[in-house]
C-alpha atoms as a PDB file:
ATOM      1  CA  UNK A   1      -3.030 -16.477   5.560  1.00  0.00           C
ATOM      2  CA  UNK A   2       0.558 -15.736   4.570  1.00  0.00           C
ATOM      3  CA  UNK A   3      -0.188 -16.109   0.889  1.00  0.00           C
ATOM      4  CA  UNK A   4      -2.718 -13.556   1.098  1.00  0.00           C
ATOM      5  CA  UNK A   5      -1.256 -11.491   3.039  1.00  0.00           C
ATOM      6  CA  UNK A   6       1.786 -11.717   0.547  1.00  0.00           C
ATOM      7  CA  UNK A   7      -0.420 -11.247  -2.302  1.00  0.00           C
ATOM      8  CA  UNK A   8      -2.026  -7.863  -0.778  1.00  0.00           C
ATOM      9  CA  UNK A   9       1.615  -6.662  -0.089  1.00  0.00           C
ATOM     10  CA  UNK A  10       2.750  -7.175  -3.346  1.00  0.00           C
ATOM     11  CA  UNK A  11      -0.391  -5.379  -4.752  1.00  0.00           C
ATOM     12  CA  UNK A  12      -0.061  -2.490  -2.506  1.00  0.00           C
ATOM     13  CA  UNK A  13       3.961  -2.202  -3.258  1.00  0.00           C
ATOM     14  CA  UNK A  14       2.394  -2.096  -7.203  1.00  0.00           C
ATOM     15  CA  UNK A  15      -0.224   0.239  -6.740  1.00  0.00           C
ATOM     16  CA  UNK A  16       2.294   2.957  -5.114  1.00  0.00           C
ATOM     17  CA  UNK A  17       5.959   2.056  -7.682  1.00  0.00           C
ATOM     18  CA  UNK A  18       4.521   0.280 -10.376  1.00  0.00           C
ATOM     19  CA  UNK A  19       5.279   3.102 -12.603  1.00  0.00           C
ATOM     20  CA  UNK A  20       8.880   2.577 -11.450  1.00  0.00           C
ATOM     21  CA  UNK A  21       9.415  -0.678 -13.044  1.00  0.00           C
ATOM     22  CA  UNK A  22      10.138  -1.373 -16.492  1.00  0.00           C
ATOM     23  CA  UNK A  23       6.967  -2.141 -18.620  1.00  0.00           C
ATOM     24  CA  UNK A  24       7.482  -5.794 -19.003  1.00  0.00           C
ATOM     25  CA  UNK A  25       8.215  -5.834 -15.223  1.00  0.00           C
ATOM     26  CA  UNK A  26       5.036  -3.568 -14.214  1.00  0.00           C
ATOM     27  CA  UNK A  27       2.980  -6.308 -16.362  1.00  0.00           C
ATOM     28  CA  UNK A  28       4.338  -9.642 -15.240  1.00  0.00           C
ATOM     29  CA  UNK A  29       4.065  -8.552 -11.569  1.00  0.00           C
ATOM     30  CA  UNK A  30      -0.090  -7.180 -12.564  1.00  0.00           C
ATOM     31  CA  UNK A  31      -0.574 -10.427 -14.007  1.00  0.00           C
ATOM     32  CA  UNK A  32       0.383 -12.754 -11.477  1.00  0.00           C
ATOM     33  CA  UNK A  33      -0.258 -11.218  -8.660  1.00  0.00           C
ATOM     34  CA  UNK A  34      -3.352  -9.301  -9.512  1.00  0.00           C
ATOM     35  CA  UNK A  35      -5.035 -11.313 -12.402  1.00  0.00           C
ATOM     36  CA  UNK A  36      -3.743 -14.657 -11.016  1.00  0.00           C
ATOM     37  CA  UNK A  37      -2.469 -15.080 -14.490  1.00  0.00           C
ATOM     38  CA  UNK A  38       0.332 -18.686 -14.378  1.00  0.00           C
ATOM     39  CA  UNK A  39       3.601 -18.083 -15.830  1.00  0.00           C
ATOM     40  CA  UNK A  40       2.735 -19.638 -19.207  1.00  0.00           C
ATOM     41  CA  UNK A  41      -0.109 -17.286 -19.720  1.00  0.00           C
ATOM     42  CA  UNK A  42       2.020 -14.273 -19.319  1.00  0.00           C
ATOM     43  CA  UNK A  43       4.418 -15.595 -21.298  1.00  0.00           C
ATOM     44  CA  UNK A  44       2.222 -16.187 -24.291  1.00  0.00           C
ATOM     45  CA  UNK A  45       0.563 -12.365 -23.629  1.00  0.00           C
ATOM     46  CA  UNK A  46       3.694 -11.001 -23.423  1.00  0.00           C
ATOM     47  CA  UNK A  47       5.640 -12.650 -25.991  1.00  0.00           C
ATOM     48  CA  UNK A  48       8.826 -13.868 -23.861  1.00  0.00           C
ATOM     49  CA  UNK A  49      10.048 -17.114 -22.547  1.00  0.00           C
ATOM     50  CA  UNK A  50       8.616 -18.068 -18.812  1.00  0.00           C
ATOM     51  CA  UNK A  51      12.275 -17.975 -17.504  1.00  0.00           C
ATOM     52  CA  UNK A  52      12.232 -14.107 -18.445  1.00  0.00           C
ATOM     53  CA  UNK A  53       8.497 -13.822 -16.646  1.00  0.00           C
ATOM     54  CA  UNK A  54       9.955 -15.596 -13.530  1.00  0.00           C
ATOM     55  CA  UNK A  55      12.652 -13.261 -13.979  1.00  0.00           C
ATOM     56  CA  UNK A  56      10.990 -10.274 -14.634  1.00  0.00           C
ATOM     57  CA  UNK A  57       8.633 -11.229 -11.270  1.00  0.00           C
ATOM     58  CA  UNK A  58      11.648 -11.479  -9.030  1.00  0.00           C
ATOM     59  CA  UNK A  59      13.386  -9.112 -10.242  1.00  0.00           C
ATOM     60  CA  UNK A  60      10.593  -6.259  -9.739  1.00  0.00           C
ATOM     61  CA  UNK A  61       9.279  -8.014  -6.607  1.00  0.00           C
ATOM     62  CA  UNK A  62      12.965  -7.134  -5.629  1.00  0.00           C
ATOM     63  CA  UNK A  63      12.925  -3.141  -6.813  1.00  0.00           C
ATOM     64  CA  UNK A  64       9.573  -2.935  -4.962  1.00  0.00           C
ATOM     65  CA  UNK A  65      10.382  -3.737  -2.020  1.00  0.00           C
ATOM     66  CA  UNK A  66      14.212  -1.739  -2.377  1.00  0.00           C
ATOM     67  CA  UNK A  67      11.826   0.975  -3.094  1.00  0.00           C
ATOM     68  CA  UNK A  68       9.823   0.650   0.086  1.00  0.00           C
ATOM     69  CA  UNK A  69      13.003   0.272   2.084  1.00  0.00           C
ATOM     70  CA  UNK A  70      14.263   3.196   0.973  1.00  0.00           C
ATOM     71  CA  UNK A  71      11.257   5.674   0.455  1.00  0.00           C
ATOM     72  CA  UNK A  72       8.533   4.095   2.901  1.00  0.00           C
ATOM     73  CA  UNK A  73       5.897   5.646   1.436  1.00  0.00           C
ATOM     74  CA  UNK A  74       3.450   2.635   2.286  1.00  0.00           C
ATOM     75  CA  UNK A  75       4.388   2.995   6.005  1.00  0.00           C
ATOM     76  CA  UNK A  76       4.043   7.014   6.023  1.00  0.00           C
ATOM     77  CA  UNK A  77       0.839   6.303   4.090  1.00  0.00           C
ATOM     78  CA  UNK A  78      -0.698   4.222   6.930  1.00  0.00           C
ATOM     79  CA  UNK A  79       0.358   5.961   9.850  1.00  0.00           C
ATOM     80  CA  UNK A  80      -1.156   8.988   8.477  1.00  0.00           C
ATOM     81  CA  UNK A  81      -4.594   7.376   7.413  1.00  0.00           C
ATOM     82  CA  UNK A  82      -4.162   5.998  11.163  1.00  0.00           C
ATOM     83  CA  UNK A  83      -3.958   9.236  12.622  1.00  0.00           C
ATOM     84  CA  UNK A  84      -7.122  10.599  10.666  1.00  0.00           C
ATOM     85  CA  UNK A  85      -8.686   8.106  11.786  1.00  0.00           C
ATOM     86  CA  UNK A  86      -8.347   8.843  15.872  1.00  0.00           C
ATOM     87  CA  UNK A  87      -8.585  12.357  14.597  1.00  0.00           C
ATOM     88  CA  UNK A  88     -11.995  11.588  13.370  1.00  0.00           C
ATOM     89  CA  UNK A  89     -12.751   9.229  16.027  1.00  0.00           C
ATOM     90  CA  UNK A  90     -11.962  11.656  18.640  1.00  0.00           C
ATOM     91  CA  UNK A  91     -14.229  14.467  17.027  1.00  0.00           C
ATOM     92  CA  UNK A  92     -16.749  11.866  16.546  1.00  0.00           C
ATOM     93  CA  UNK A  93     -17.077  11.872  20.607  1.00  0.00           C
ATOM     94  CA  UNK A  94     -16.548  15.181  21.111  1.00  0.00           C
ATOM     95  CA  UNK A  95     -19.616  16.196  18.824  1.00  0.00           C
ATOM     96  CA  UNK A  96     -21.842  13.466  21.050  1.00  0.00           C
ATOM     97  CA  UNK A  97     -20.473  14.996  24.646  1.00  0.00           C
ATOM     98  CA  UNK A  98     -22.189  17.641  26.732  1.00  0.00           C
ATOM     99  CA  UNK A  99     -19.301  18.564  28.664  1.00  0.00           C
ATOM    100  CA  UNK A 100     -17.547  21.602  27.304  1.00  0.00           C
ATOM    101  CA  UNK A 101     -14.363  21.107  28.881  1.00  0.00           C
ATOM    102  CA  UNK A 102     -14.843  17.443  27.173  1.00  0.00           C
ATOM    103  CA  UNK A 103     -15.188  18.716  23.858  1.00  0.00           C
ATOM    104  CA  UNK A 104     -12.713  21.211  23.920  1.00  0.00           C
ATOM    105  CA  UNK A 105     -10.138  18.177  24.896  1.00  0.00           C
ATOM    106  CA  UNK A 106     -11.277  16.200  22.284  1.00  0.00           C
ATOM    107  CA  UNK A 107     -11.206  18.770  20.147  1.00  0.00           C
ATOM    108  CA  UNK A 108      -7.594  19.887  20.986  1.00  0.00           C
ATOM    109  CA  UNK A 109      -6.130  16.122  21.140  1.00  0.00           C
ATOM    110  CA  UNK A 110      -7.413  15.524  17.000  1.00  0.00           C
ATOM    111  CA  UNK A 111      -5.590  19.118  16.367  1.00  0.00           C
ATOM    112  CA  UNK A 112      -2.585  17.496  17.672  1.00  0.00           C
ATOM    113  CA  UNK A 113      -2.681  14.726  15.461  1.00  0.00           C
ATOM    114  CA  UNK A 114      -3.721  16.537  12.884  1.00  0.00           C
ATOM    115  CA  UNK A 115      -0.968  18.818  13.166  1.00  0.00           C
ATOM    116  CA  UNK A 116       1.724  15.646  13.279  1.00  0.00           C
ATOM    117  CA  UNK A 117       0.606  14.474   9.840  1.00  0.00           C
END
């Protein structure tokens, strides 16, 4: 479960700085982790050594998660698609309650949230 969970991290670190890593880097990283391409198969598509795609991995798996650290857009990301979700969930039982005064809670708790994001 750790490898996958690895694997999805390293895909989602991709999908939001990819375009922050060098080309090389950016393809290397695609390739293995997303294409389950082996070292010797990016080397041949990208016309280097497999030292310098072991390289280029670590070295971009590295600036990923730098970037992460420093920007945490993945974690801002997720709490707010967390917070639209009890937003929505909240609405969801408002629309299926009776009670007015219910509704109007439920109603003013998903403006809250709302309002944090």
């Amino acid at each position: 479960m750790k490898v996958l969970d690895d694997y999805i991290y390293i895909g989602r670190l991709l999908d939001f700085y990819g375009s922050l890593l060098t080309e090389s880097e950016s393809k290397s990283v695609d390739y293995y982790y997303n294409e389950d391409y082996s070292l010797t198969e990016i080397a041949e598509l990208l016309s280097i050594s497999r030292q310098a795609v072991s390289l280029n991995i670590k070295r971009a798996i590295d600036k990923l998660k730098s970037f992460e650290d420093a920007l945490k857009l993945i974690e801002k990301f997720d709490k707010k698609k967390e917070a639209k979700t009890k937003a929505l969930d909240l609405l969801n039982q408002a629309s299926g309650s009776k009670d007015i005064e219910d509704i109007r809670e439920k109603v003013k708790k998903a403006e809250e949230i709302i309002n944090e994001i």
